[in-house]
C-alpha atoms as a PDB file:
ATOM      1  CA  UNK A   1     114.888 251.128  94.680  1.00  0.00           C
ATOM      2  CA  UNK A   2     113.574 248.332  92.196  1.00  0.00           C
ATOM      3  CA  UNK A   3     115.569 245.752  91.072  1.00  0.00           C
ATOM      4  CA  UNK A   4     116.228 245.476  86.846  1.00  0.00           C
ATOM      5  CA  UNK A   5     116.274 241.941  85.160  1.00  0.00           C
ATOM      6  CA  UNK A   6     116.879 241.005  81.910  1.00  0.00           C
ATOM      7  CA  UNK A   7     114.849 238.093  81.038  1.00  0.00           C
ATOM      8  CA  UNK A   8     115.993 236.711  77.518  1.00  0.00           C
ATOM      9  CA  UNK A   9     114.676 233.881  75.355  1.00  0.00           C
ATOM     10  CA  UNK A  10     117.380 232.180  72.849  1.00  0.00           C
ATOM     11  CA  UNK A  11     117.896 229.312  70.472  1.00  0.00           C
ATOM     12  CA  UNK A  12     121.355 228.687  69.534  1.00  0.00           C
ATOM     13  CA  UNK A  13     122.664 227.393  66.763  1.00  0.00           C
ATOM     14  CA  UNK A  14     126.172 226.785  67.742  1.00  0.00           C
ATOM     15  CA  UNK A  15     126.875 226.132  71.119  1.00  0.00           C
ATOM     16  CA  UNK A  16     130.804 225.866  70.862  1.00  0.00           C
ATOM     17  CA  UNK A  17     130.822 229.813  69.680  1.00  0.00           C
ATOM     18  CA  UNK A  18     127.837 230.807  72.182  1.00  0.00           C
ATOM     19  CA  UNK A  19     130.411 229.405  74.498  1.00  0.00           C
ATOM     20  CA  UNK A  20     132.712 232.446  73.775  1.00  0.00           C
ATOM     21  CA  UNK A  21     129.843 235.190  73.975  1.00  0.00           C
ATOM     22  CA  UNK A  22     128.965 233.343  77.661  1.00  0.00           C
ATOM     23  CA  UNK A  23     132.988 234.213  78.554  1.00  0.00           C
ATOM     24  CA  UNK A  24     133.200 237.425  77.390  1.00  0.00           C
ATOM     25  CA  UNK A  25     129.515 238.927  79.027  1.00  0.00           C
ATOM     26  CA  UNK A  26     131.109 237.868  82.256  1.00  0.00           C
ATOM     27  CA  UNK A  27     133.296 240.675  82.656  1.00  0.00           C
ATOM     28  CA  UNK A  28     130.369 243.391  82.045  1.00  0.00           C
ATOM     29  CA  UNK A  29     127.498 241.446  83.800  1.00  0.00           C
ATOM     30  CA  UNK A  30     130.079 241.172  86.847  1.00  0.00           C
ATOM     31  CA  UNK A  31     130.844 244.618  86.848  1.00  0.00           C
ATOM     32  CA  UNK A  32     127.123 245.874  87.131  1.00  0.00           C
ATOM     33  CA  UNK A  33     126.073 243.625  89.640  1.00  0.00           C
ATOM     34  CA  UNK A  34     124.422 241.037  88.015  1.00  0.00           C
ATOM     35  CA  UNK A  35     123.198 237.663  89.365  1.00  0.00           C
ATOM     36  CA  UNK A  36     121.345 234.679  87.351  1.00  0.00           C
ATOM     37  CA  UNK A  37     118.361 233.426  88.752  1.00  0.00           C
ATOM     38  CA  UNK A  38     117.601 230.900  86.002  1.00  0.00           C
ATOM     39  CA  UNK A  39     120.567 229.789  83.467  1.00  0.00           C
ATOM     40  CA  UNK A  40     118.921 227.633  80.691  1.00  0.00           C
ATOM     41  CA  UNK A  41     117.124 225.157  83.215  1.00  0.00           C
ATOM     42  CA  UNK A  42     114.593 222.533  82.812  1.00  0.00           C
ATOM     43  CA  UNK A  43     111.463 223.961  81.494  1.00  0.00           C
ATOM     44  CA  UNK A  44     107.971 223.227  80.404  1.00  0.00           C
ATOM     45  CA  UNK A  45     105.809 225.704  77.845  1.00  0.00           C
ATOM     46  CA  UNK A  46     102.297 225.419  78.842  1.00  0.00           C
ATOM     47  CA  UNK A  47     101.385 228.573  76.772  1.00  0.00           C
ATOM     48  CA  UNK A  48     102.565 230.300  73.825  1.00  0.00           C
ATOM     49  CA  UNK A  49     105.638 230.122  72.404  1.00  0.00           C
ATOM     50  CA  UNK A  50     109.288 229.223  73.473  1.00  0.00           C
ATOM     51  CA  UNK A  51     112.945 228.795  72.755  1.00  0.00           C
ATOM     52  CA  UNK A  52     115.127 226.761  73.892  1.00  0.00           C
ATOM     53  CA  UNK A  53     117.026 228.509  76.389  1.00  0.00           C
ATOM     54  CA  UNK A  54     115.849 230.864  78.827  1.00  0.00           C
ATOM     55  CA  UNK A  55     117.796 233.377  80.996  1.00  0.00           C
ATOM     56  CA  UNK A  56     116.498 235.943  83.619  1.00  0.00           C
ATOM     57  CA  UNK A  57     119.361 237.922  85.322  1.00  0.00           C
ATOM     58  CA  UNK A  58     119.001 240.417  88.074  1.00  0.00           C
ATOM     59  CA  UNK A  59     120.680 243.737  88.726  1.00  0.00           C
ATOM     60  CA  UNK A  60     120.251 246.006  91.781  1.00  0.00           C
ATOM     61  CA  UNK A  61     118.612 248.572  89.429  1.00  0.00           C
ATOM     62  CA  UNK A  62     116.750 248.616  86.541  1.00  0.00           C
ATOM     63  CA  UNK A  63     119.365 251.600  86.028  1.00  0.00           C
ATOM     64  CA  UNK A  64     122.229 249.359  86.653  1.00  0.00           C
ATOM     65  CA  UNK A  65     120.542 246.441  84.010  1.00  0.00           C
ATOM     66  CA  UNK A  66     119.832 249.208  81.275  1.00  0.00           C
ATOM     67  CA  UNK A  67     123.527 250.618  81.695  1.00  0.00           C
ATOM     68  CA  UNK A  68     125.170 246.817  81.545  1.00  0.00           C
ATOM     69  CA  UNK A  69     123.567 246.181  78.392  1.00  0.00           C
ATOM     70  CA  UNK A  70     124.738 249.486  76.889  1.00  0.00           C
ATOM     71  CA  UNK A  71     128.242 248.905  77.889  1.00  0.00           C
ATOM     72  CA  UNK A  72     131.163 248.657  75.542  1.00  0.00           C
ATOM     73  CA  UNK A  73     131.811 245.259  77.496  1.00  0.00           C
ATOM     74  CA  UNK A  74     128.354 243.970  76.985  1.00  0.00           C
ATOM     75  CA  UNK A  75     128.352 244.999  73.196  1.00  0.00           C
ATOM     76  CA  UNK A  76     131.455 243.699  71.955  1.00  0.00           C
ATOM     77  CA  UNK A  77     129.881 240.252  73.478  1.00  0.00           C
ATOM     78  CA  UNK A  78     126.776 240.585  71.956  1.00  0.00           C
ATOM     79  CA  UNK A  79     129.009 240.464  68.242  1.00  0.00           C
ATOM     80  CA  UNK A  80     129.857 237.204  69.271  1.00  0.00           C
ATOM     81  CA  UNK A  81     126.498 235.968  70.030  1.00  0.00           C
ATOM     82  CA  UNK A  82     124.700 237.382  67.337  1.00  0.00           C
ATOM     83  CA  UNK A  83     125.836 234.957  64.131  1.00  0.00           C
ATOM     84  CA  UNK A  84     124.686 231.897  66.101  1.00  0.00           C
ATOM     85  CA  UNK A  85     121.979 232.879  68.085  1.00  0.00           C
ATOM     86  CA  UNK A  86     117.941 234.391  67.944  1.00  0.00           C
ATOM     87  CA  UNK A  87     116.198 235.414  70.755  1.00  0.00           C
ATOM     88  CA  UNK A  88     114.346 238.146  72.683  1.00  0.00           C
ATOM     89  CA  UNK A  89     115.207 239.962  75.602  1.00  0.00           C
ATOM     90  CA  UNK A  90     113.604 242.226  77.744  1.00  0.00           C
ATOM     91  CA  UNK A  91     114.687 244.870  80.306  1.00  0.00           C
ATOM     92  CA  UNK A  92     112.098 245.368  82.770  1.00  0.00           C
ATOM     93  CA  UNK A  93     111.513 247.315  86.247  1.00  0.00           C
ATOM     94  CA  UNK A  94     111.322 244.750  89.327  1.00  0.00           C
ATOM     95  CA  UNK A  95     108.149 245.329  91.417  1.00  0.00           C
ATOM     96  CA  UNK A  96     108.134 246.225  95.315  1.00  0.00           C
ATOM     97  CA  UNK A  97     104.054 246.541  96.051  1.00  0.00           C
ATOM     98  CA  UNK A  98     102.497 244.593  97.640  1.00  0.00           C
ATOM     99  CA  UNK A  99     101.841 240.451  97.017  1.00  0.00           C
ATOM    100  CA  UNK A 100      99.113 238.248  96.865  1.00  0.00           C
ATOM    101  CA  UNK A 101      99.628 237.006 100.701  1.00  0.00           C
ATOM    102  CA  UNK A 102      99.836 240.764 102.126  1.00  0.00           C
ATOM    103  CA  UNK A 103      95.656 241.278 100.670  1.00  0.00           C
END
């Protein structure tokens, strides 16, 4: 089974009360499994646009990703965020085929 991420793109306004959305996704992105892979590292745009933070997080199922962000957990959180933040965040299917090397 694939993998889900979310992969989300954010600028915050006010970090101190981002800082209290951050502690209170724990509890749902813990209970579905969820691991960050990149947590608002350096970065470099080379094309398009960007934002100042960027997040991917991975789930063991797309299922499991879809069904975090639709939690009661997950959406009393995002109430917090939402006032000091804009973003964009995507949901999306990990891939399994084959890669570049196996051609």
């Amino acid at each position: 089974m694939a993998k889900g991420y979310w992969i989300a793109r954010i600028d915050v306004s006010d970090l101190d009360t981002y800082r209290k959305y951050v502690a209170a996704n724990a509890k749902p992105l813990a209970a579905y499994g969820a691991r960050f892979l990149v947590r608002a590292g350096t970065f470099e745009t080379l094309e398009g646009d960007s934002r100042s933070r960027n997040v991917v997080i991975e789930f063991p199922s797309y299922q499991a990703a879809l069904d975090c962000y639709r939690s009661q957990d997950y959406q009393d959180a995002i109430k917090l965020r939402a006032p000091v933040s804009s973003g964009d965040l995507v949901i999306i299917e990990g891939y399994d085929g084959p890669q570049p090397a196996d051609r």
